[in-house]
N, C-alpha and C. Protein backbone atom coordinates (compact mmCIF):
# COMPACT_ATOMS: atom_id res chain seq x y z
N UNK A 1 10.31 9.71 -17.66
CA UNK A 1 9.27 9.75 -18.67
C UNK A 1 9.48 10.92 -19.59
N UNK A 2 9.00 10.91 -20.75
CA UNK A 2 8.99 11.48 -21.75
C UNK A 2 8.23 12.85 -21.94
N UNK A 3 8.47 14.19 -21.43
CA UNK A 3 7.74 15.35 -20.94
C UNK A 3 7.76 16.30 -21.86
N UNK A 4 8.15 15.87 -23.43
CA UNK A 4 7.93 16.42 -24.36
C UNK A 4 6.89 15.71 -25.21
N UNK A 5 6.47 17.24 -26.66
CA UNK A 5 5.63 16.77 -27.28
C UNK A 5 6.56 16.17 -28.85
N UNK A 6 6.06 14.58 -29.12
CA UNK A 6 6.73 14.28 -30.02
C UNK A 6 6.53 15.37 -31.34
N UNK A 7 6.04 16.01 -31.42
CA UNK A 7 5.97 17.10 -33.17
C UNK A 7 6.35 18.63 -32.52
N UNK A 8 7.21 18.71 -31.25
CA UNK A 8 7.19 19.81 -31.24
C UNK A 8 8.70 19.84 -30.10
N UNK A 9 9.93 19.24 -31.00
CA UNK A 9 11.04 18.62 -30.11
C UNK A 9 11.42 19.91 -29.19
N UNK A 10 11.97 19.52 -28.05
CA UNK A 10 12.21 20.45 -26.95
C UNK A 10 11.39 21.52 -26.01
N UNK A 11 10.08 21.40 -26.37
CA UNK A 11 8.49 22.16 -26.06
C UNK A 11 8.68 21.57 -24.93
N UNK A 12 7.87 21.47 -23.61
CA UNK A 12 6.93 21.07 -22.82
C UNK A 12 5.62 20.58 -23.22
N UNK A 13 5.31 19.72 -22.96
CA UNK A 13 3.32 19.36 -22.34
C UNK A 13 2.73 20.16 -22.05
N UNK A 14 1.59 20.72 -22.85
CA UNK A 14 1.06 21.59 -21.68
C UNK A 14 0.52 20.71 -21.00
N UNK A 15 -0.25 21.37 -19.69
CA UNK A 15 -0.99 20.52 -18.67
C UNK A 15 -2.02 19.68 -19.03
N UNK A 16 -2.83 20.04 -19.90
CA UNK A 16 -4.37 19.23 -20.20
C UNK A 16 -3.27 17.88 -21.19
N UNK A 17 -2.40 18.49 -21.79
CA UNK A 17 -1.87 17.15 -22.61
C UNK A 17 -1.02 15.84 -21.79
N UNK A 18 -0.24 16.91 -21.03
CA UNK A 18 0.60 15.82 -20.03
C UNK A 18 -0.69 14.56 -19.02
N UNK A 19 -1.92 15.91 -18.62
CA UNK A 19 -2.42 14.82 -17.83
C UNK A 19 -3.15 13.35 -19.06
N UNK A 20 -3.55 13.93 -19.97
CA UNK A 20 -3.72 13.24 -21.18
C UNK A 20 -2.67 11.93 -21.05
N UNK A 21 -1.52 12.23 -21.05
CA UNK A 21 -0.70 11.16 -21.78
C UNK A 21 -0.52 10.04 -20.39
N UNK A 22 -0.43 11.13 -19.28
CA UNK A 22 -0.65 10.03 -17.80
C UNK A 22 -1.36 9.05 -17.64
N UNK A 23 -2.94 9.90 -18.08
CA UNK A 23 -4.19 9.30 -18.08
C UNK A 23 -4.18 7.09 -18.72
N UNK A 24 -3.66 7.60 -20.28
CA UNK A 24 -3.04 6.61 -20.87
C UNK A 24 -2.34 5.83 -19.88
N UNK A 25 -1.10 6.34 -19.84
CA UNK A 25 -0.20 5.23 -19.03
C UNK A 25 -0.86 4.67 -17.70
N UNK A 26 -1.70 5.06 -16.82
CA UNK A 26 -2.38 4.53 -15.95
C UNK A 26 -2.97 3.17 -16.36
N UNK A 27 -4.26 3.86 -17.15
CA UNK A 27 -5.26 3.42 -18.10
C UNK A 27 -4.35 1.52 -18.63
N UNK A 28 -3.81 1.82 -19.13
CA UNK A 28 -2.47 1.36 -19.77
C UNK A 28 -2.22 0.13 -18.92
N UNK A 29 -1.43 0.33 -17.88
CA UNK A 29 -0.68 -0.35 -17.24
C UNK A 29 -2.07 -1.57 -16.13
N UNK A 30 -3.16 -1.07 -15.93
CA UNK A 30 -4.12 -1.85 -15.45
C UNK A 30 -4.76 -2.84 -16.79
N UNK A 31 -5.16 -2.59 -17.57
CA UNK A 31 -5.31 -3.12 -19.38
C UNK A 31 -4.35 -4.33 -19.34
N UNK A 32 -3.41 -3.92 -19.68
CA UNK A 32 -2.32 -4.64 -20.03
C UNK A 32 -1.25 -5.77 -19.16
N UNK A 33 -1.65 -5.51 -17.80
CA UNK A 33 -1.40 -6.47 -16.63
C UNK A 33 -2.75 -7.45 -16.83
N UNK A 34 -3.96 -6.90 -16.71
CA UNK A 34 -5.10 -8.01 -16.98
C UNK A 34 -4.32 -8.67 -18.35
N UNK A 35 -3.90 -8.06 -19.93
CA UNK A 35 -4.52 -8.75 -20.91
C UNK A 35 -3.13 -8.37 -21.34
N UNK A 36 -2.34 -8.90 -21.90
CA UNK A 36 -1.21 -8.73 -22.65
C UNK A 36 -1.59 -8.32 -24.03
N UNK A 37 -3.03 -9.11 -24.76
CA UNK A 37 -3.45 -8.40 -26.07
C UNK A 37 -4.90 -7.08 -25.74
N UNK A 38 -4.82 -6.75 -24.75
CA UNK A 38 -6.03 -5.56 -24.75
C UNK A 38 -5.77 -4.84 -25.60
N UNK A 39 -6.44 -4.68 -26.69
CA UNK A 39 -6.42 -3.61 -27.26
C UNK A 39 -6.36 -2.25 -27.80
N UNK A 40 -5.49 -1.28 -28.47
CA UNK A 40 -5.00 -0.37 -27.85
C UNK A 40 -6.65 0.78 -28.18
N UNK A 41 -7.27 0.01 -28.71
CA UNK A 41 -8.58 1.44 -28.99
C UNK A 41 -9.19 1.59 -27.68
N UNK A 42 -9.17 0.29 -26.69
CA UNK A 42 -9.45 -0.31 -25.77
C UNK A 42 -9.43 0.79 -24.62
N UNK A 43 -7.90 0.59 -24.48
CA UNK A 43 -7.05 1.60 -23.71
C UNK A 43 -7.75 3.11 -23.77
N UNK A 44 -7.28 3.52 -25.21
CA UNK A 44 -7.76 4.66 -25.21
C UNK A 44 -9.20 5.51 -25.16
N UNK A 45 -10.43 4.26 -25.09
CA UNK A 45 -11.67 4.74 -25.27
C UNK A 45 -11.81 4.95 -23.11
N UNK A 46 -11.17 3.82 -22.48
CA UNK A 46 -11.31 4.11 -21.34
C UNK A 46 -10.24 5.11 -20.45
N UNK A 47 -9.29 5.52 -21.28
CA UNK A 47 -8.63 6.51 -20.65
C UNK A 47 -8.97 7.98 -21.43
N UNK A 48 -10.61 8.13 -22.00
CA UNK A 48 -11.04 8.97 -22.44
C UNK A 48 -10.41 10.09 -23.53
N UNK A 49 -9.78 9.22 -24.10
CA UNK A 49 -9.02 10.38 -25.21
C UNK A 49 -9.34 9.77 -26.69
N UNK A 50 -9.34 10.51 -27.36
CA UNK A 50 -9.49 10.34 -29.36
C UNK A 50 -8.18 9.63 -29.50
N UNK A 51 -8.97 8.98 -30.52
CA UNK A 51 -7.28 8.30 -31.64
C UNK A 51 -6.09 8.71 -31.73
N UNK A 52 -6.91 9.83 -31.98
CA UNK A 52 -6.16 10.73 -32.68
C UNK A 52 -4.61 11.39 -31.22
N UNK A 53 -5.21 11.46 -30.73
CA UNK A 53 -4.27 11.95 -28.90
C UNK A 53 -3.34 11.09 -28.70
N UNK A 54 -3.82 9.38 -28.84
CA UNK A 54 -3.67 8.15 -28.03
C UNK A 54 -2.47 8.44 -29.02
N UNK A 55 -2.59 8.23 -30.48
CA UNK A 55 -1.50 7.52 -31.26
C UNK A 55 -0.29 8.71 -31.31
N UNK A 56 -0.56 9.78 -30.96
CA UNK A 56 0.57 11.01 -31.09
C UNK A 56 1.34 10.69 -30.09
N UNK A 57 0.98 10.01 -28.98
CA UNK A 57 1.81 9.70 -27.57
C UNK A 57 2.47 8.06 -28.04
N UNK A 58 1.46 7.62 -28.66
CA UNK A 58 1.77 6.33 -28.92
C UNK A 58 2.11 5.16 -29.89
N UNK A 59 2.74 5.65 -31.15
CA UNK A 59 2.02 5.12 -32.40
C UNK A 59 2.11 3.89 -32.32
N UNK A 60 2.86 2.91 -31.56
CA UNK A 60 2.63 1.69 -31.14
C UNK A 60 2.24 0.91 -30.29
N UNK A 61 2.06 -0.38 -30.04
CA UNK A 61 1.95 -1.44 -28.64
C UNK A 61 2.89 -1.18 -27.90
N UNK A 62 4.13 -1.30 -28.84
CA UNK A 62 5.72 -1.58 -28.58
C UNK A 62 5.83 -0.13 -27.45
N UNK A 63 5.74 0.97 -28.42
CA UNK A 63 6.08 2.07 -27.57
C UNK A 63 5.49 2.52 -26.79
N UNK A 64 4.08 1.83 -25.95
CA UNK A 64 3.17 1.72 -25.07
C UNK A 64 3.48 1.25 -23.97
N UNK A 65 3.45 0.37 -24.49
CA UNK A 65 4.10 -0.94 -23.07
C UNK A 65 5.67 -0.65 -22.58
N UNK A 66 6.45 -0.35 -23.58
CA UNK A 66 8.01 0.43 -23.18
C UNK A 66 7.87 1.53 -21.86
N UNK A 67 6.76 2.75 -22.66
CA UNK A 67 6.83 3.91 -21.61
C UNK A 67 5.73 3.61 -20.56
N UNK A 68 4.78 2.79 -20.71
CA UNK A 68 4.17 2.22 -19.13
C UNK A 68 4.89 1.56 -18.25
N UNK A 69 6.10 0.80 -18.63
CA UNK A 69 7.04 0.27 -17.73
C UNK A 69 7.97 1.33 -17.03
N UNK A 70 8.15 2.35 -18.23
CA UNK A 70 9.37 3.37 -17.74
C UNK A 70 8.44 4.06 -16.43
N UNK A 71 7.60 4.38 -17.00
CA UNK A 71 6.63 5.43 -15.88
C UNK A 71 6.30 4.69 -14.54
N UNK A 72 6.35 2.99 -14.33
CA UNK A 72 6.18 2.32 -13.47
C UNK A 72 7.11 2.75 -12.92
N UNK A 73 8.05 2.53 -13.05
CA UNK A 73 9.66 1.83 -12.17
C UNK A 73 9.98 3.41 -11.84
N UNK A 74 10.01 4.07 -12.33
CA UNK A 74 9.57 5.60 -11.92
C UNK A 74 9.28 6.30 -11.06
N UNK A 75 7.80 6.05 -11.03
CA UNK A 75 7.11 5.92 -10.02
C UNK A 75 6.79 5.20 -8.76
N UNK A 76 7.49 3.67 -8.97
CA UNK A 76 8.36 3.64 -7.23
C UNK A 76 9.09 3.36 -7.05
N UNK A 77 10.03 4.00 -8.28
CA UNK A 77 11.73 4.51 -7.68
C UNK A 77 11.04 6.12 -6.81
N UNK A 78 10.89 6.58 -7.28
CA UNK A 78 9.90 7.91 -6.54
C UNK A 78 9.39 7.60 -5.73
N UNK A 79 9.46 7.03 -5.01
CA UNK A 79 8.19 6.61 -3.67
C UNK A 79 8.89 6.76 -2.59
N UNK A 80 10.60 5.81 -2.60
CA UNK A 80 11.50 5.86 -1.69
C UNK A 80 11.89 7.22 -1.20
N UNK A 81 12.07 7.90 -2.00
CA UNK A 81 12.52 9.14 -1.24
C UNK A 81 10.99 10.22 -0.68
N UNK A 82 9.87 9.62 -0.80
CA UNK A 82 8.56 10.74 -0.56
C UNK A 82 8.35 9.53 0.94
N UNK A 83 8.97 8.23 0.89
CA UNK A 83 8.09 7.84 2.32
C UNK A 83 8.89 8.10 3.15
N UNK A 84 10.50 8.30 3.20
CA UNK A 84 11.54 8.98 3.86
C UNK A 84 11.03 9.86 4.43
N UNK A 85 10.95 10.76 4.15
CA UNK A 85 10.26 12.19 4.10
C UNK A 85 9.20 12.40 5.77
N UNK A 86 7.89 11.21 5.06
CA UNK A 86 7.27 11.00 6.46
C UNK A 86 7.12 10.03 7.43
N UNK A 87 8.09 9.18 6.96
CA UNK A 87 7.81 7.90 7.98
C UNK A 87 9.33 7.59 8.09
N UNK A 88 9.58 6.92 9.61
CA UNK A 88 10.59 6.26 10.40
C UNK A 88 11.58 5.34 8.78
N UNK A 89 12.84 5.26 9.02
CA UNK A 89 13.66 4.68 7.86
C UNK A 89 13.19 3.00 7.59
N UNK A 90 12.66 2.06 9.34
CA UNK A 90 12.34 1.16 9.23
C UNK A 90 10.95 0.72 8.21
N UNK A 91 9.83 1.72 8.40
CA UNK A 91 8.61 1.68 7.86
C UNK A 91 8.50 1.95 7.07
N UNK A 92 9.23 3.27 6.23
CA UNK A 92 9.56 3.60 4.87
C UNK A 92 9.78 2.56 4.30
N UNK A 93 10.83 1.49 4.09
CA UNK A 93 11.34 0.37 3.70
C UNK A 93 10.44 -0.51 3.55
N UNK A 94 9.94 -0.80 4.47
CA UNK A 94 8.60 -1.83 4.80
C UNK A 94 7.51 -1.24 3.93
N UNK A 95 7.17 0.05 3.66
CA UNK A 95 5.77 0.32 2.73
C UNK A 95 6.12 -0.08 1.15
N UNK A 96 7.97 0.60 1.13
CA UNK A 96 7.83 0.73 -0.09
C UNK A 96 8.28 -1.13 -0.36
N UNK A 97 8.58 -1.68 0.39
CA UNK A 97 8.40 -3.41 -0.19
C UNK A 97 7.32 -3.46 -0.97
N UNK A 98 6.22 -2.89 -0.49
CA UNK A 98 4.70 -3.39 -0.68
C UNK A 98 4.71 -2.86 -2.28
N UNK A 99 5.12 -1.61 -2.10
CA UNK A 99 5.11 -1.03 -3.91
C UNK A 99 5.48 -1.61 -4.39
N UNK A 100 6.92 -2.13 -4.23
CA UNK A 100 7.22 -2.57 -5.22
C UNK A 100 6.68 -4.26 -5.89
N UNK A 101 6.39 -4.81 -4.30
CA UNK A 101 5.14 -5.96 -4.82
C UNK A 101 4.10 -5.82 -5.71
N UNK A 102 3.94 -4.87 -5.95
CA UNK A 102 2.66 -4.10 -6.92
C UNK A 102 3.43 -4.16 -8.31
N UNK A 103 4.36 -3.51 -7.98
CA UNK A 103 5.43 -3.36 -9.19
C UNK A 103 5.82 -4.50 -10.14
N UNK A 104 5.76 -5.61 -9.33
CA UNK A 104 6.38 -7.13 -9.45
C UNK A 104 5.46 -7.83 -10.50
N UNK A 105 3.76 -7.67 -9.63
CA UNK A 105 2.86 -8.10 -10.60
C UNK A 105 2.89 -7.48 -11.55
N UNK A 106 2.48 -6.21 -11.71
CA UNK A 106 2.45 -5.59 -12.94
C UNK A 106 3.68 -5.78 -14.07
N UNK A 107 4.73 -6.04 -13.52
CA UNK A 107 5.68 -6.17 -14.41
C UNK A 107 5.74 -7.60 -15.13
N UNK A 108 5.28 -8.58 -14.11
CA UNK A 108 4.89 -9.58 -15.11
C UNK A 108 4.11 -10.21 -16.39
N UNK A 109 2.75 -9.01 -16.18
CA UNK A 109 2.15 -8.76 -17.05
C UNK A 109 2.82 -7.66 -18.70
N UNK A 110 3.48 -6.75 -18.10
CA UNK A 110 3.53 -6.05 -19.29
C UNK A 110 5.00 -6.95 -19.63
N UNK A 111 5.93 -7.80 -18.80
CA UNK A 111 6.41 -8.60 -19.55
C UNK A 111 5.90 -9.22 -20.96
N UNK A 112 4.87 -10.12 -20.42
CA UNK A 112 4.26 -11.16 -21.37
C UNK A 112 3.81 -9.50 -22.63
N UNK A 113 3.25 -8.76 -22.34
CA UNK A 113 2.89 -7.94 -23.66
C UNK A 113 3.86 -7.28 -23.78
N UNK A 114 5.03 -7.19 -23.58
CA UNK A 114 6.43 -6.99 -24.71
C UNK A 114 6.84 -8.01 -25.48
N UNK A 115 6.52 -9.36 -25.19
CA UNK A 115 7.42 -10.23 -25.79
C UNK A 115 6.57 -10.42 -26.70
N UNK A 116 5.12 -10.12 -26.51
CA UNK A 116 4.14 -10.23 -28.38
C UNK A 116 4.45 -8.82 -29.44
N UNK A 117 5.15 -8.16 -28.66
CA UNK A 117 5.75 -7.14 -29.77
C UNK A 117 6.79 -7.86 -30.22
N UNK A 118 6.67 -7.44 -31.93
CA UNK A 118 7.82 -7.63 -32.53
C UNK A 118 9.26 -7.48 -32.45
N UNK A 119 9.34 -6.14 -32.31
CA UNK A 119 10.57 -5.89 -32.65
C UNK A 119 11.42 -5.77 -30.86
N UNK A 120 11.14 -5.74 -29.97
CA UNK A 120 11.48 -5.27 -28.58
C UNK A 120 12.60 -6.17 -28.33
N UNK A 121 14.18 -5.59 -28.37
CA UNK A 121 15.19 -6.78 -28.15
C UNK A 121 15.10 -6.87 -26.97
N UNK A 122 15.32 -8.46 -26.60
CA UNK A 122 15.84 -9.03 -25.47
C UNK A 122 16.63 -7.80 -24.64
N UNK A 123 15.38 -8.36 -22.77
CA UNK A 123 16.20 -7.85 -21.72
C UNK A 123 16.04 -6.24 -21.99
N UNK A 124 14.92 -5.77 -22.45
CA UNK A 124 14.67 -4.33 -22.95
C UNK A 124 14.51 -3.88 -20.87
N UNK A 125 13.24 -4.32 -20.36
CA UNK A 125 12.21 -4.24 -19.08
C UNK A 125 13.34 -4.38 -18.00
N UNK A 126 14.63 -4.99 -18.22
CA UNK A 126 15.47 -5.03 -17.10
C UNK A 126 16.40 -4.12 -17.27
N UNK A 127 16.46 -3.78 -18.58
CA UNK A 127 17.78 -2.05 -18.91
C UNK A 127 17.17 -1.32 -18.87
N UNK A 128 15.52 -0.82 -18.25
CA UNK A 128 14.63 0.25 -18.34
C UNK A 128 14.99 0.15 -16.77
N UNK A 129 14.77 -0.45 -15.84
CA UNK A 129 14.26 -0.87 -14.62
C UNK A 129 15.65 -0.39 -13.34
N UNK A 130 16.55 -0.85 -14.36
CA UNK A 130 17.73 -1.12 -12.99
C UNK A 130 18.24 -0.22 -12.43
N UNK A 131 18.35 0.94 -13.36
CA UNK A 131 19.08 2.19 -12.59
C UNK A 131 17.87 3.00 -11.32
N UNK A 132 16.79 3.36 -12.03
CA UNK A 132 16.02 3.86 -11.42
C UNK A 132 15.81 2.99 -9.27
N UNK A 133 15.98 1.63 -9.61
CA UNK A 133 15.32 0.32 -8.47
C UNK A 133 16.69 0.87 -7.77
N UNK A 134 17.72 0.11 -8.55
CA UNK A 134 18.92 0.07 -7.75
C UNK A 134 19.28 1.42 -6.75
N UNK A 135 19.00 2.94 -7.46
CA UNK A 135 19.13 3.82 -6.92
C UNK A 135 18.01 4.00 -5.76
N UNK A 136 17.28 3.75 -5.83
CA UNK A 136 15.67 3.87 -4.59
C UNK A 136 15.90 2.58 -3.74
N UNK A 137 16.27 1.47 -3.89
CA UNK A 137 17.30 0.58 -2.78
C UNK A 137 18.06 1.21 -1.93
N UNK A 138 19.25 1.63 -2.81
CA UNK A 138 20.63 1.94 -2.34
C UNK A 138 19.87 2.92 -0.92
N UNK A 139 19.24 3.91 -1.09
CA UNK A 139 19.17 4.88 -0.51
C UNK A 139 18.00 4.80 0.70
N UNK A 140 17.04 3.49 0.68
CA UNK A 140 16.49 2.85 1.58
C UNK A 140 16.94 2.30 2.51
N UNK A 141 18.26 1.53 1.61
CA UNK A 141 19.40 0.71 2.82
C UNK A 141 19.99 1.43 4.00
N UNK A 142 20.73 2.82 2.95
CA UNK A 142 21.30 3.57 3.53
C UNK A 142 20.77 4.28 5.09
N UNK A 143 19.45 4.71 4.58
CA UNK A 143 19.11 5.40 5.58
C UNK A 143 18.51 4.67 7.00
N UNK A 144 17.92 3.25 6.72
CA UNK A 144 18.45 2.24 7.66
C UNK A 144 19.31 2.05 8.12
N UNK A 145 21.19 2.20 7.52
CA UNK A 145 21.46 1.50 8.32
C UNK A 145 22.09 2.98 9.02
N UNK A 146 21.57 3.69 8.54
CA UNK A 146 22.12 5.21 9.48
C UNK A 146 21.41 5.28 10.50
N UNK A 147 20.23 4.84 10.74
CA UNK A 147 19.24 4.87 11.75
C UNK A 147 19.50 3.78 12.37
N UNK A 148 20.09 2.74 12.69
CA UNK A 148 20.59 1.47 12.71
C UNK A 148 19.10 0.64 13.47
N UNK A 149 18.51 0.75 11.81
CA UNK A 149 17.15 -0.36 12.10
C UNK A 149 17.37 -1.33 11.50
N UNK A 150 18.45 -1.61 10.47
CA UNK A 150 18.69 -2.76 10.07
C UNK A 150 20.01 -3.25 10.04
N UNK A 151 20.34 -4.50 9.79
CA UNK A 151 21.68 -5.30 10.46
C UNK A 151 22.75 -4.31 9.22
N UNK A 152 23.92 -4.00 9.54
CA UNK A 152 24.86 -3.45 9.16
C UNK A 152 24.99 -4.33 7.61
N UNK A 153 25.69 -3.40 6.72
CA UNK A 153 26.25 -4.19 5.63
C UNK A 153 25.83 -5.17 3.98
N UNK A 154 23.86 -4.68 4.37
CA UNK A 154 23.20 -4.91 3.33
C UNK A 154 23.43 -4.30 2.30
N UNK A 155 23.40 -5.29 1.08
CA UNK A 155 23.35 -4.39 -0.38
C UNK A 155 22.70 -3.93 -1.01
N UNK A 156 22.34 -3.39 -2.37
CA UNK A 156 21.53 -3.33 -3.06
C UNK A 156 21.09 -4.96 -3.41
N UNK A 157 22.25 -5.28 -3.84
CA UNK A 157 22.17 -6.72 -4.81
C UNK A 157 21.78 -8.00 -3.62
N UNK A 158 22.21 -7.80 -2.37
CA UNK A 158 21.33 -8.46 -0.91
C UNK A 158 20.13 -8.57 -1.43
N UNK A 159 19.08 -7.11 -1.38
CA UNK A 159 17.83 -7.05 -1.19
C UNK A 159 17.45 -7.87 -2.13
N UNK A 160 17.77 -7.34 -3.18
CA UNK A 160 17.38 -7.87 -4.72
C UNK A 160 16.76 -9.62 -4.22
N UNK A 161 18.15 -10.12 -4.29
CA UNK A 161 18.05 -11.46 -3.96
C UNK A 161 17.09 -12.44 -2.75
N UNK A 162 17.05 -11.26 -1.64
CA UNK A 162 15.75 -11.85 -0.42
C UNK A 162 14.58 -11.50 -0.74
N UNK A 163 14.75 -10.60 -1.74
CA UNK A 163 12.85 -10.80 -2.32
C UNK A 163 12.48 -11.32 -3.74
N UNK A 164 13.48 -12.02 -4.33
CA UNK A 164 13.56 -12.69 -5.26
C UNK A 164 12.19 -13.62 -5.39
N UNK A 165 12.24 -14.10 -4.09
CA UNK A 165 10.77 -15.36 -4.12
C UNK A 165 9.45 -14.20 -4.57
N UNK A 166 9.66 -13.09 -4.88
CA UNK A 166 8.03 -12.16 -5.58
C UNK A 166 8.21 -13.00 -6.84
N UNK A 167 9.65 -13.18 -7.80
CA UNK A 167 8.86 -13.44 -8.75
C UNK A 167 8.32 -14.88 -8.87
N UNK A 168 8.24 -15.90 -7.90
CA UNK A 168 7.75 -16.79 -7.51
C UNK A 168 6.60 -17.02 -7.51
N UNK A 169 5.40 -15.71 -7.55
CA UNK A 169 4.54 -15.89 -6.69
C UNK A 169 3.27 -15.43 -8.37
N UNK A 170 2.20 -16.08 -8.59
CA UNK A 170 1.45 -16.32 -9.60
C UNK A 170 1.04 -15.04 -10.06
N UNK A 171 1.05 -13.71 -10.60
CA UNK A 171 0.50 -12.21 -10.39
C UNK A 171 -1.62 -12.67 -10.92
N UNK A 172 -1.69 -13.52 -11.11
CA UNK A 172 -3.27 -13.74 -11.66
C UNK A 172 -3.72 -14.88 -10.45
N UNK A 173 -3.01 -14.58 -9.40
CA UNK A 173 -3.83 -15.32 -8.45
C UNK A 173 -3.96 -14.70 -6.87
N UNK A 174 -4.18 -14.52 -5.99
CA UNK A 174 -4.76 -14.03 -4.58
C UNK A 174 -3.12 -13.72 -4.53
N UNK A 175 -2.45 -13.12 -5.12
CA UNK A 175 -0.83 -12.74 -4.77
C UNK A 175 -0.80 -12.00 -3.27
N UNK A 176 -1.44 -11.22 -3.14
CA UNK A 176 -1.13 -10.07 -1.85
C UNK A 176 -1.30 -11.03 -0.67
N UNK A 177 -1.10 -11.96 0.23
CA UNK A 177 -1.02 -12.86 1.06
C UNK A 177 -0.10 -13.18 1.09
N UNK A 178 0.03 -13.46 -0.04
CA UNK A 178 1.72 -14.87 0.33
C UNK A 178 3.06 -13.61 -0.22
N UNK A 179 3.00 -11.98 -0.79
CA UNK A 179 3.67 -11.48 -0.87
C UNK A 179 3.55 -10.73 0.51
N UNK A 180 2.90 -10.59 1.42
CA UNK A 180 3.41 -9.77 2.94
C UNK A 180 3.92 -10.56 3.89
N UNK A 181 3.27 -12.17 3.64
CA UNK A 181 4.15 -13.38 4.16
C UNK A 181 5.84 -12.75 4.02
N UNK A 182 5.58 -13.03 2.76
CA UNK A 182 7.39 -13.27 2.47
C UNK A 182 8.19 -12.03 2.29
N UNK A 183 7.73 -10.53 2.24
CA UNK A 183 8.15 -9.34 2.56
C UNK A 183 8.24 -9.25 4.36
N UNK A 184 7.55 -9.86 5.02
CA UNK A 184 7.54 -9.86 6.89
C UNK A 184 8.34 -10.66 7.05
N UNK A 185 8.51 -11.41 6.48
CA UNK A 185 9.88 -12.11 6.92
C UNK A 185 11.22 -11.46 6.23
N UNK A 186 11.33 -11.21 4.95
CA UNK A 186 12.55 -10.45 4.68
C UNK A 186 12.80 -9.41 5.52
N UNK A 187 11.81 -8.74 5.98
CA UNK A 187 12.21 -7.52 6.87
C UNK A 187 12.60 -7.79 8.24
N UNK A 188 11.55 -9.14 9.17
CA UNK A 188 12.24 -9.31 10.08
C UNK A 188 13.74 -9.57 10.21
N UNK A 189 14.20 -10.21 8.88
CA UNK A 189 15.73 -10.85 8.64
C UNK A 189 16.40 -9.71 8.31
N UNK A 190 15.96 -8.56 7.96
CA UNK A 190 16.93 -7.28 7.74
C UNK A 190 17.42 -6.76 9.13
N UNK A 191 16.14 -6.59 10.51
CA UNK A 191 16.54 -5.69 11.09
C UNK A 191 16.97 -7.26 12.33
N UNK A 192 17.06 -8.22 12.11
CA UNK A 192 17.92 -9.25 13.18
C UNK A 192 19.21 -8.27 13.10
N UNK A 193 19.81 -8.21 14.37
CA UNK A 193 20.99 -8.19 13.97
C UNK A 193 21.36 -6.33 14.31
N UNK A 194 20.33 -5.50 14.13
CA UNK A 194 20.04 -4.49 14.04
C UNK A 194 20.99 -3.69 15.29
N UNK A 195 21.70 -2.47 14.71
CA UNK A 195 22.35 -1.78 16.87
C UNK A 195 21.22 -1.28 17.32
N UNK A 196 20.21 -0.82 16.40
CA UNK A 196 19.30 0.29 16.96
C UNK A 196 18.01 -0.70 18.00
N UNK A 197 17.83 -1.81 17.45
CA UNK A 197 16.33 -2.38 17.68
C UNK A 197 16.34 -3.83 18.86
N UNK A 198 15.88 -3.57 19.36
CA UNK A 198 15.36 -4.80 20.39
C UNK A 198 14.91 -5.51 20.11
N UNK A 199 14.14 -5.63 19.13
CA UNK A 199 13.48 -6.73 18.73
C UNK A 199 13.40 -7.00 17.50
N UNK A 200 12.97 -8.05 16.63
CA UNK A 200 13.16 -8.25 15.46
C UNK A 200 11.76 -7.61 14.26
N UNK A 201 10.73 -7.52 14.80
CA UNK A 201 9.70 -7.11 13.88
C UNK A 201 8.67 -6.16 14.64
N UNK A 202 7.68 -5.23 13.82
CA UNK A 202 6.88 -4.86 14.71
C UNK A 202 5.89 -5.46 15.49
C-alpha cells in the first residue's frame, strides 16, 4: 500500500492521516462488495472524513477500488506469516483458508466495481493479487511440509487449483457453509498422505 502523501512525494503519513486513509479502505471494501455503484460521498461520509481528505487519497472510483484490492491481498498475504508465528503449521493453513475465503467474496465484488470503471485494463485484480498470494502460499506449504502435516510435494499452483471451487460459490448468498465444506475437505486431501499425521483431519 501506498504510505505516502500524494502532494508531498517521498514524506510519510502522519498517523491521524494514515489511519484516515485505512479508515477509507476498510470503509471501502465493505461498500463496495455490497454495491459495485456505492457511492463514493457514501464511503466517505461513513468512514468519517471530508471531501476534501477522501479525494486527496482518492481522486477516483478507479483508484479506490485498485488500492482497496491492493490493501486486501495484503492484508492476507500478511496473515500467513502472523498465524505461523502462533499456531501449529497444520492450523495456520487451515485459518488462513478461511481468510482467504473472505478474500474470495470480497474480491468478487470489487471485481464487478472495476469493470464499471472506465479506463482499468484487463486482468488489472489478478497482476495486483499474484505475487503477494503466491508468496503467502509458497510459505504455508513450505512450513507444512517441514512439519510433515501435509502430503509431500504440493504447489503453489496445486493449492490454487483445489480451492478453485471458492470461485464457484455465489459471494451474495449464505457463502460461509458451503466454503468450510469445501476448504475441510481440501485440507483433509492435503494432509492424506502426510509422514507426520495419523489421521486425515481434526
Amino acid at each position: 500500500m501506498n504510505d505516502t502523501d500524494p502532494n508531498d512525494k517521498g514524506a510519510p503519513l502522519r498517523s491521524d492521516a494514515q489511519r484516515n486513509r485505512e479508515r477509507i479502505l476498510e470503509v471501502a471494501l465493505t461498500e463496495l462488495t455490497r454495491s459495485a455503484d456505492a457511492p463514493l460521498s457514501a464511503i466517505a461520509k461513513k468512514a468519517g472524513v471530508g471531501q476534501g481528505t477522501f479525494y486527496r487519497n482518492f481522486p477516483n472510483r478507479e483508484a479506490l477500488v485498485l488500492e482497496v484490492y491492493r490493501y486486501e491481498v495484503q492484508q492476507v498475504a500478511d496473515t500467513a506469516a502472523q498465524l505461523l508465528e502462533t499456531r501449529a503449521p497444520d492450523l495456520a493453513l487451515r485459518e488462513w483458508m478461511d481468510r482467504f475465503a473472505q478474500y474470495a467474496m470480497a474480491k468478487a465484488g470489487l471485481a464487478d466495481a472495476l469493470r464499471k470503471t472506465a479506463s482499468a485494463p484487463h486482468g488489472t485484480l489478478a497482476k495486483v493479487g499474484y505475487g503477494p498470494m503466491t508468496s503467502a502460499i509458497t510459505l504455508l506449504l513450505k512450513a507444512n511440509e517441514e512439519a510433515g502435516t501435509i502430503r509431500p510435494g504440493v504447489t503453489p499452483d496445486d493449492f490454487v487449483l483445489a480451492i478453485a471451487g471458492l470461485w464457484m460459490i455465489d459471494p451474495g448468498g449464505e457463502w460461509q457453509p458451503r466454503a468450510q465444506r469445501l476448504l475441510d475437505l481440501v485440507m483433509d486431501g492435503l494432509r492424506a498422505g502426510a509422514p507426520g499425521s495419523a489421521c486425515c483431519g481434526p
